[in-house]
PDB file of N, CA and C in Angstrom:
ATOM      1  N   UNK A   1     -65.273 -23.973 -20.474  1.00  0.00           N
ATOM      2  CA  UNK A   1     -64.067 -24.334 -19.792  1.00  0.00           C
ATOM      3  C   UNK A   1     -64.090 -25.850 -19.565  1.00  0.00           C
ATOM      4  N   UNK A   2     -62.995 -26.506 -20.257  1.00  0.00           N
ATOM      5  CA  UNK A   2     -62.969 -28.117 -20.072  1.00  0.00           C
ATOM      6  C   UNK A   2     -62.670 -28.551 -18.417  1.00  0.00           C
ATOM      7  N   UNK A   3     -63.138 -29.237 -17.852  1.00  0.00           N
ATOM      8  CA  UNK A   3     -63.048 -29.758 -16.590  1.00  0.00           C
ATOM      9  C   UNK A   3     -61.335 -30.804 -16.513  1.00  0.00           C
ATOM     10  N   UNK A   4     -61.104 -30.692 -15.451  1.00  0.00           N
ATOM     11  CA  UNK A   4     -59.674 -31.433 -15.670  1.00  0.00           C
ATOM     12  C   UNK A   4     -59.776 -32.653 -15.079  1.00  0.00           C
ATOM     13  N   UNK A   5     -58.812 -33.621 -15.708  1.00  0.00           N
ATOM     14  CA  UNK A   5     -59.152 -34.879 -15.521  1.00  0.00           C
ATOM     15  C   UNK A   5     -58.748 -35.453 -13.740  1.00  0.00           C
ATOM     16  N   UNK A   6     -58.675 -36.244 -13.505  1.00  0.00           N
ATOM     17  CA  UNK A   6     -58.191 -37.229 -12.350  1.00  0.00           C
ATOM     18  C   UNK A   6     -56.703 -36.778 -12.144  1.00  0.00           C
ATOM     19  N   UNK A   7     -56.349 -36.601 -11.096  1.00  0.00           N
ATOM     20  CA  UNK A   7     -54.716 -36.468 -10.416  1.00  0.00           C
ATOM     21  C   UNK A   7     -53.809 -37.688 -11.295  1.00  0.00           C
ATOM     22  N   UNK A   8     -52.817 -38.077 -12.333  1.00  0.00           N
ATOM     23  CA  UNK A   8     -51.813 -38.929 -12.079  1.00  0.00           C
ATOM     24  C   UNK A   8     -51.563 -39.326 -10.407  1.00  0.00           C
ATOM     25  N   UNK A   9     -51.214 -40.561 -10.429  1.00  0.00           N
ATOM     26  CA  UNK A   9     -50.524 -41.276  -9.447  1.00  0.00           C
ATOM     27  C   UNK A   9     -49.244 -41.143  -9.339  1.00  0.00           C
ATOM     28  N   UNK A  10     -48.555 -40.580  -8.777  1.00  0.00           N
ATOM     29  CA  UNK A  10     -46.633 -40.695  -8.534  1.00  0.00           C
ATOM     30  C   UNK A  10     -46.361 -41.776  -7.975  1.00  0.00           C
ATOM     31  N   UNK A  11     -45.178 -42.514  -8.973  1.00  0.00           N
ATOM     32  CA  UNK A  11     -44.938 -43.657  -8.698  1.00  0.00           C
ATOM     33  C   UNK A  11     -44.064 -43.109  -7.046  1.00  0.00           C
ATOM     34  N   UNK A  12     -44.192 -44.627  -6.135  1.00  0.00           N
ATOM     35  CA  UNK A  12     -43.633 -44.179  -5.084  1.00  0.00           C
ATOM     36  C   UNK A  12     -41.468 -43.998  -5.221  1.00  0.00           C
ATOM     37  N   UNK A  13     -41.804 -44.397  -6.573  1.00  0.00           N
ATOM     38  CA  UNK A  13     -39.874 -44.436  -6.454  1.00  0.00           C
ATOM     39  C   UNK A  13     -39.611 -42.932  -7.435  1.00  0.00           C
ATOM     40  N   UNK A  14     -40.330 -42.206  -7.659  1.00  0.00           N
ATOM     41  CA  UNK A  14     -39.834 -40.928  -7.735  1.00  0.00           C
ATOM     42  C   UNK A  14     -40.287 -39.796  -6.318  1.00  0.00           C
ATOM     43  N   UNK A  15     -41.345 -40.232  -5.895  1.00  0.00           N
ATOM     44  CA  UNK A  15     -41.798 -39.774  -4.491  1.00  0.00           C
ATOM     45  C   UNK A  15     -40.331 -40.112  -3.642  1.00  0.00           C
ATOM     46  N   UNK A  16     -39.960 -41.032  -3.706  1.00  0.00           N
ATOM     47  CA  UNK A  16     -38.980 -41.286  -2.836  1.00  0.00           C
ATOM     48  C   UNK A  16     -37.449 -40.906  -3.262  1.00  0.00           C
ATOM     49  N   UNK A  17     -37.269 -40.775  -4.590  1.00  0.00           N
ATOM     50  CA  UNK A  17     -35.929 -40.035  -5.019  1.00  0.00           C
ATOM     51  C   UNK A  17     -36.646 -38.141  -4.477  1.00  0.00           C
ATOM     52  N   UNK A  18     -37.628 -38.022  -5.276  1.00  0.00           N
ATOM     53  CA  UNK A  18     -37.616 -36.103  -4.446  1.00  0.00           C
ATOM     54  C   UNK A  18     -37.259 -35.987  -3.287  1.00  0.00           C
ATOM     55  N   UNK A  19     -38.088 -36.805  -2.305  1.00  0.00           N
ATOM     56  CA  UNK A  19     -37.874 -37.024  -0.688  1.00  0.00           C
ATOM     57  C   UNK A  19     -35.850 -37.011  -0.184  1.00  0.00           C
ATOM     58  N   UNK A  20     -35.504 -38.092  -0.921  1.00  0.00           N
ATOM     59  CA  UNK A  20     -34.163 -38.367  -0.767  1.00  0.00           C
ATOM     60  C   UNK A  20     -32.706 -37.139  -1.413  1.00  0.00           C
ATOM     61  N   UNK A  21     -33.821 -36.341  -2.565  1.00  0.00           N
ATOM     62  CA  UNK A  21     -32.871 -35.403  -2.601  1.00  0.00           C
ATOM     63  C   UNK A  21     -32.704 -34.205  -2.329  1.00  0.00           C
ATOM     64  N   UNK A  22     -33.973 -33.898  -1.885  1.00  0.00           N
ATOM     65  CA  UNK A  22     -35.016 -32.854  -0.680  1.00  0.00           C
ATOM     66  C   UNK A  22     -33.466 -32.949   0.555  1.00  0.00           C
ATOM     67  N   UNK A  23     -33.578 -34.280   1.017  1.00  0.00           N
ATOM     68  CA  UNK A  23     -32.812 -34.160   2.380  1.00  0.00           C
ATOM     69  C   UNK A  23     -31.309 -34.169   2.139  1.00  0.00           C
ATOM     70  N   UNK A  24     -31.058 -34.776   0.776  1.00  0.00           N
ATOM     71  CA  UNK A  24     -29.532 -34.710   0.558  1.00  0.00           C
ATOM     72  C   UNK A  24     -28.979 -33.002  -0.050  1.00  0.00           C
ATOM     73  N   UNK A  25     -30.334 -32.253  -0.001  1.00  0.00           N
ATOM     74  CA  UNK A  25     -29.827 -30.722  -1.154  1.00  0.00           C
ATOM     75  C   UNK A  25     -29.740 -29.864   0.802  1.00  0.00           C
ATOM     76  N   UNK A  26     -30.452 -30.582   2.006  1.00  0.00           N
ATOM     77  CA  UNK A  26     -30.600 -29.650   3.549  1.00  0.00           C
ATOM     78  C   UNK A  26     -29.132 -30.178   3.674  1.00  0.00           C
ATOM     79  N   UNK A  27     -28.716 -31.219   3.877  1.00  0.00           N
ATOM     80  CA  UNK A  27     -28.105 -31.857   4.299  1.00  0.00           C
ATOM     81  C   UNK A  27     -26.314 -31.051   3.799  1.00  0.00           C
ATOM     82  N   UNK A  28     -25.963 -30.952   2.595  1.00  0.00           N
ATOM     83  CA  UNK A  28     -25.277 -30.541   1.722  1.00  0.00           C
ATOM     84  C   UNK A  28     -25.237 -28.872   2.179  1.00  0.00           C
ATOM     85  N   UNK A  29     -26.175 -28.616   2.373  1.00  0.00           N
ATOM     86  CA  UNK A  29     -26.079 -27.111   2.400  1.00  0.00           C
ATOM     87  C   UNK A  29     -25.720 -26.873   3.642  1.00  0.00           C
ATOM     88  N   UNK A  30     -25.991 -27.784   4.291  1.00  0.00           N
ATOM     89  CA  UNK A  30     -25.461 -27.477   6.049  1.00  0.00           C
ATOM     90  C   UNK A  30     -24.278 -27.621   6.108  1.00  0.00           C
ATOM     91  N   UNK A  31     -23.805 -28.538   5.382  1.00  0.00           N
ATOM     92  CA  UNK A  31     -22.351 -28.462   5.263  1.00  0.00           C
ATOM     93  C   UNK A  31     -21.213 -27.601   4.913  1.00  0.00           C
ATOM     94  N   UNK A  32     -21.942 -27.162   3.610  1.00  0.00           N
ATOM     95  CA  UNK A  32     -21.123 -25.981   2.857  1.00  0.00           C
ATOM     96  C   UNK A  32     -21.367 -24.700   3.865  1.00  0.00           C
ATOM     97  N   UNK A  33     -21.964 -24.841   4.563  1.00  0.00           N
ATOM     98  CA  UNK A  33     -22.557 -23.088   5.481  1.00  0.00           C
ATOM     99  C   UNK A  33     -21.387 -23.391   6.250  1.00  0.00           C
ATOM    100  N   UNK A  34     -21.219 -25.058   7.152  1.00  0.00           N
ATOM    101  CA  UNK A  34     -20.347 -24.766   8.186  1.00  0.00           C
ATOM    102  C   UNK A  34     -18.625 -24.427   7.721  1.00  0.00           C
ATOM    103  N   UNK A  35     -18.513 -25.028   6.703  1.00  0.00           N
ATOM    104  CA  UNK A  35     -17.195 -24.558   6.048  1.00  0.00           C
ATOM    105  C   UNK A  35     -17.207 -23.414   5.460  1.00  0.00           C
ATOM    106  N   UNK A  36     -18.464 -22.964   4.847  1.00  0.00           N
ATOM    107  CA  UNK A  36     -17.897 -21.113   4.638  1.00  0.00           C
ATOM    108  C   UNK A  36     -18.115 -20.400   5.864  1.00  0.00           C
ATOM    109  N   UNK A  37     -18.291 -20.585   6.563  1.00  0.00           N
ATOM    110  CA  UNK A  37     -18.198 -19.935   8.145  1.00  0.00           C
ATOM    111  C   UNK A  37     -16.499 -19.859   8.786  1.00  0.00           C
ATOM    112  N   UNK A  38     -16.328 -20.822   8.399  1.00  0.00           N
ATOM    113  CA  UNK A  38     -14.852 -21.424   8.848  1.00  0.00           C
ATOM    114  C   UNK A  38     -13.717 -19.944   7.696  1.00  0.00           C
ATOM    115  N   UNK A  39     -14.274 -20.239   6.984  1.00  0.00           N
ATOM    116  CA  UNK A  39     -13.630 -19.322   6.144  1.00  0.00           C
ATOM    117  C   UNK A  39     -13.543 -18.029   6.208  1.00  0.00           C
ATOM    118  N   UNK A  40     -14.411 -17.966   6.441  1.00  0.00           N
ATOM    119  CA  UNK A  40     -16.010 -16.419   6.871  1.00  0.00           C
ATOM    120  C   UNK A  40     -14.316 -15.588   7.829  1.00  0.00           C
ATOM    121  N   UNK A  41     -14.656 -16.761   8.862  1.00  0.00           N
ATOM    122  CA  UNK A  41     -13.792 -15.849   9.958  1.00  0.00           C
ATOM    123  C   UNK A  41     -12.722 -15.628  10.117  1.00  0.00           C
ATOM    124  N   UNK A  42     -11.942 -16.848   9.411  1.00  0.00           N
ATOM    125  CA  UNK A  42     -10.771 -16.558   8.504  1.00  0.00           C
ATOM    126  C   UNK A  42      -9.986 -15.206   8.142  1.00  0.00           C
ATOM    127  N   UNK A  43     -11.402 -14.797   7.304  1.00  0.00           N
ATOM    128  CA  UNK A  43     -10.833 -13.877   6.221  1.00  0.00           C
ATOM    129  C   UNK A  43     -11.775 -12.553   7.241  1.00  0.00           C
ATOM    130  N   UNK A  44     -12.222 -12.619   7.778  1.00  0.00           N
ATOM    131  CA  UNK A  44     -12.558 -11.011   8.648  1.00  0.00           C
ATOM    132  C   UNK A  44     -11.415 -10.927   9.864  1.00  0.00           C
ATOM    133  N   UNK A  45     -10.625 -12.066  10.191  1.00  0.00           N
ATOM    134  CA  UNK A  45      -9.994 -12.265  11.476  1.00  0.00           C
ATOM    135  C   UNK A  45      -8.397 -11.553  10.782  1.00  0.00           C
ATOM    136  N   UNK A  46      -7.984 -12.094   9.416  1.00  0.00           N
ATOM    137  CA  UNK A  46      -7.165 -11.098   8.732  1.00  0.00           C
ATOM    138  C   UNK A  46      -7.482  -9.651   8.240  1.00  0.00           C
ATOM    139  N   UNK A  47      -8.568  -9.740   7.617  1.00  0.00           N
ATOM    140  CA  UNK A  47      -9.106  -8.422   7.182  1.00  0.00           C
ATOM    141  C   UNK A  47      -8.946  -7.492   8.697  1.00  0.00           C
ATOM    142  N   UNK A  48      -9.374  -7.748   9.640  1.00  0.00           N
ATOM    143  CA  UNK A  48      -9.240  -6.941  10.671  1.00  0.00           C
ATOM    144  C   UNK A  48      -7.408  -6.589  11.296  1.00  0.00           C
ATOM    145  N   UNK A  49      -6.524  -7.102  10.884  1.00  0.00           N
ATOM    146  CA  UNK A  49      -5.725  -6.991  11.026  1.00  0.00           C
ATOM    147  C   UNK A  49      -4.821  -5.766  10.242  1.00  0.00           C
ATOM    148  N   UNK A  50      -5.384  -6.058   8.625  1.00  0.00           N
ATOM    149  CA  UNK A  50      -5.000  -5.088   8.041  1.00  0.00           C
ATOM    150  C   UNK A  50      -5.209  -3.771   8.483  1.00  0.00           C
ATOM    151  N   UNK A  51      -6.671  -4.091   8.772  1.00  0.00           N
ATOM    152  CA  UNK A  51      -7.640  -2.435   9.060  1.00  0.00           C
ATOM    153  C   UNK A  51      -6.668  -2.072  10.022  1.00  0.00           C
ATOM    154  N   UNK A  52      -5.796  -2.687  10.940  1.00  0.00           N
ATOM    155  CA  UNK A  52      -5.786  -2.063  12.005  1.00  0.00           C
ATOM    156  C   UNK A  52      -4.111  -1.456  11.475  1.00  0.00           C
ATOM    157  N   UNK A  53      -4.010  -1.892  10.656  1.00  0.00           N
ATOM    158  CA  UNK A  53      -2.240  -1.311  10.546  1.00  0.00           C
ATOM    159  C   UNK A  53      -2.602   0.243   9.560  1.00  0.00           C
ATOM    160  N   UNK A  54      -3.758  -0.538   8.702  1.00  0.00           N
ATOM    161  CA  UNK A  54      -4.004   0.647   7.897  1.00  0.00           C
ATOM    162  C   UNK A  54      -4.863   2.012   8.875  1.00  0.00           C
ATOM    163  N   UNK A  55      -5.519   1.787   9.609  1.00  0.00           N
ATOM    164  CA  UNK A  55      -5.613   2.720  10.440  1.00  0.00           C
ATOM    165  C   UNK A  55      -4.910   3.567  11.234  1.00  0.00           C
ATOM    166  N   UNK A  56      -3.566   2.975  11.520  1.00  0.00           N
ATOM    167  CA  UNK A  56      -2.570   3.768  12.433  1.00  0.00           C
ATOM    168  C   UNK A  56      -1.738   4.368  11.010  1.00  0.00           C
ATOM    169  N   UNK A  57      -1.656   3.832  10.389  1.00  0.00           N
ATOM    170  CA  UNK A  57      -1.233   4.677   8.928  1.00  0.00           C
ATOM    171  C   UNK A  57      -1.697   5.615   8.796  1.00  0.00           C
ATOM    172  N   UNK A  58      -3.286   5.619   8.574  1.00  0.00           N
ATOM    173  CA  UNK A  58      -4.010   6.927   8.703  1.00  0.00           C
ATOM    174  C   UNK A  58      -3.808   8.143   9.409  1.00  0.00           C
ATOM    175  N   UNK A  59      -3.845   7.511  10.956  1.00  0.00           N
ATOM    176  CA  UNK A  59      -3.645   8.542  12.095  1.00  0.00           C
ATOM    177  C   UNK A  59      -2.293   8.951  11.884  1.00  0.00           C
ATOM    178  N   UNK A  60      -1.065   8.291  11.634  1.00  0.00           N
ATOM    179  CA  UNK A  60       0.272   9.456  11.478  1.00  0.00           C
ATOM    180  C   UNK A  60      -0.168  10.093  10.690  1.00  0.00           C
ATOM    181  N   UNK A  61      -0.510   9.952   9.185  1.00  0.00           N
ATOM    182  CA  UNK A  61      -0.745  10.939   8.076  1.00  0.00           C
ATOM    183  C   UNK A  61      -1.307  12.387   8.950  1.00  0.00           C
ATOM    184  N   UNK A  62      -2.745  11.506   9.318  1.00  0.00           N
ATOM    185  CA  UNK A  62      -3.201  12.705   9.957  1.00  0.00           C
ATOM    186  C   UNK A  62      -2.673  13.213  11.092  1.00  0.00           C
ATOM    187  N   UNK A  63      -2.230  13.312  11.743  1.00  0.00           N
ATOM    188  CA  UNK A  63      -1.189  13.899  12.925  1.00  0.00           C
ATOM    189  C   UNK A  63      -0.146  14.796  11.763  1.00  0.00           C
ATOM    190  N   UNK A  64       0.516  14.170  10.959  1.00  0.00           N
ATOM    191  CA  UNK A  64       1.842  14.870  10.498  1.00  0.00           C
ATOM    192  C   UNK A  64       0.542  16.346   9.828  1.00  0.00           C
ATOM    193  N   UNK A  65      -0.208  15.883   8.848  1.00  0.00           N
ATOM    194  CA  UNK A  65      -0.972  17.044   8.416  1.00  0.00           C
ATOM    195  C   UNK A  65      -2.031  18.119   9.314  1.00  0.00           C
ATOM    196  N   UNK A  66      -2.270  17.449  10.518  1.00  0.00           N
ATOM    197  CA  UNK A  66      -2.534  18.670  11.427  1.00  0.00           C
ATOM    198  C   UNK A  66      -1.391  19.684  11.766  1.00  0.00           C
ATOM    199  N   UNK A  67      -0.299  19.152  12.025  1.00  0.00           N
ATOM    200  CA  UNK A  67       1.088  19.610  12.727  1.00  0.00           C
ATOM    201  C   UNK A  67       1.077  20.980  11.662  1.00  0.00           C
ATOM    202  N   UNK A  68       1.264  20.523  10.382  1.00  0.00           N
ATOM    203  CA  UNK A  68       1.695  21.240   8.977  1.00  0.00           C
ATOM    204  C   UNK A  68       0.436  22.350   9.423  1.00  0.00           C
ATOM    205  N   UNK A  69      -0.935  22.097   9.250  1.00  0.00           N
ATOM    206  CA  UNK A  69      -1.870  23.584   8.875  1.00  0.00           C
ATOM    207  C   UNK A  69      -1.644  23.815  10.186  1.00  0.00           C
ATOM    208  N   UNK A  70      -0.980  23.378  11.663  1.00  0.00           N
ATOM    209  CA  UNK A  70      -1.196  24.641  12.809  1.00  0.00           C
ATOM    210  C   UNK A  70      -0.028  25.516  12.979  1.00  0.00           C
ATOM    211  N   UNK A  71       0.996  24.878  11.804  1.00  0.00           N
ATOM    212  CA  UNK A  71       2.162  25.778  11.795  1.00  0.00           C
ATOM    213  C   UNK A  71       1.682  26.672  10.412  1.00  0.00           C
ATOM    214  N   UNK A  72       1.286  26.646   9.870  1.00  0.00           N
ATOM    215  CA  UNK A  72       0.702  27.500   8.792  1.00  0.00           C
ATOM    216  C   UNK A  72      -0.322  28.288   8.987  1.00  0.00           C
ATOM    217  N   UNK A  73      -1.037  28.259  10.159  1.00  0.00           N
ATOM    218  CA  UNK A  73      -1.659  29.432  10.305  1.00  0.00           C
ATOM    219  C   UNK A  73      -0.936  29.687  11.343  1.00  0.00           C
ATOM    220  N   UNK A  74      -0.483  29.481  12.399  1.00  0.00           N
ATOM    221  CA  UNK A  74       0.428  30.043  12.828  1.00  0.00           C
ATOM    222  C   UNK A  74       1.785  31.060  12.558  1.00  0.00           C
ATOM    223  N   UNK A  75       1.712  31.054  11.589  1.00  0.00           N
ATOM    224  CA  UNK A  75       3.107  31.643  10.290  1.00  0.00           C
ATOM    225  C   UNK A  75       1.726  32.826   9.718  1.00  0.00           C
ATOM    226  N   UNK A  76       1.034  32.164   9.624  1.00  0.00           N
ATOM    227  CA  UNK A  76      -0.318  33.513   9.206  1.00  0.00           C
ATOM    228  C   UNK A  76      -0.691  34.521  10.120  1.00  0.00           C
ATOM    229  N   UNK A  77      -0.892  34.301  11.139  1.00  0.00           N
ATOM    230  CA  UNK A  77      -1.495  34.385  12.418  1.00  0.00           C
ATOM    231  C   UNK A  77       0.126  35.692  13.113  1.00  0.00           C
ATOM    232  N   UNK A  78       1.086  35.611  12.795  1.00  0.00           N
ATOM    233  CA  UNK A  78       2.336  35.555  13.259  1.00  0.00           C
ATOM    234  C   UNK A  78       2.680  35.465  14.916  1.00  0.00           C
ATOM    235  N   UNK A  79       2.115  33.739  15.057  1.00  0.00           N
ATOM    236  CA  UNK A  79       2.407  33.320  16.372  1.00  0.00           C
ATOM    237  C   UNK A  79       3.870  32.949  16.526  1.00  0.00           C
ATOM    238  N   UNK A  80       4.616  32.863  17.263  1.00  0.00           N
ATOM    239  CA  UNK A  80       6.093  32.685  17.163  1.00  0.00           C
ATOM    240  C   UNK A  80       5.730  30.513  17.979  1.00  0.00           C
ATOM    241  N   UNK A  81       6.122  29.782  17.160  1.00  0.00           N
ATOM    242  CA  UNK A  81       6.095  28.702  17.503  1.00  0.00           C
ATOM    243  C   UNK A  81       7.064  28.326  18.351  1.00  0.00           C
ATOM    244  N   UNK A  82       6.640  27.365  19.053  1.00  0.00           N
ATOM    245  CA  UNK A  82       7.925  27.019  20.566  1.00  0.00           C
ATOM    246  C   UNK A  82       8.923  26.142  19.669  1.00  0.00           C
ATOM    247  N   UNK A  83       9.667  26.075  20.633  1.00  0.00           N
ATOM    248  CA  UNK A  83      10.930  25.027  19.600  1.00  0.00           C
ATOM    249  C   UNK A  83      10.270  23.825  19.221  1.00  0.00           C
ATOM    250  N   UNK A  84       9.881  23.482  20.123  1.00  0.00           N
ATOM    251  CA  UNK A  84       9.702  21.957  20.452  1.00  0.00           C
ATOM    252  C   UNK A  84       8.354  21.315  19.669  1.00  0.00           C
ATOM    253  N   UNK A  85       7.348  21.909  19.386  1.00  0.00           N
ATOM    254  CA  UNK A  85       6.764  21.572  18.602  1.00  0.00           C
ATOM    255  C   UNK A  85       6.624  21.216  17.610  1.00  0.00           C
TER     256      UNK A  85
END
């Protein structure tokens, strides 16, 4: 097994571009986080809006289709249904 030689020296002006783009790649990313955050809530602050229309959508459906099977077994059943129901 050949032994390995001596470390290269890094010149200090690529030491100092890694360093400089090390802090410009934290720097950048902190940024883009705080603007997709901004967005983030944006789009859940609408999204939640929908949910909520589409949810009461739901619940008539389901209300009108309970109504339907308790008059259908009721008609099975031969319960005499009130008017008003």
């Amino acid at each position: 097994m050949a032994a390995l030689g001596a470390p290269v020296r890094v010149s200090p002006l690529i030491k100092t571009a890694r360093w400089s783009f090390l802090i410009a790649g934290f720097l950048y990313g902190s940024k883009r986080n705080a603007t997709l955050l901004v967005e983030e809530a944006a789009f859940r602050e609408e999204d939640a809006k929908k949910q909520a229309i589409i949810d009461a959508a739901r619940a008539e459906e389901k209300k009108a289709f309970v109504r339907e099977e308790m008059l259908y077994l009721a008609k099975e059943a031969n319960v005499v249904v009130p008017a008003g129901f």
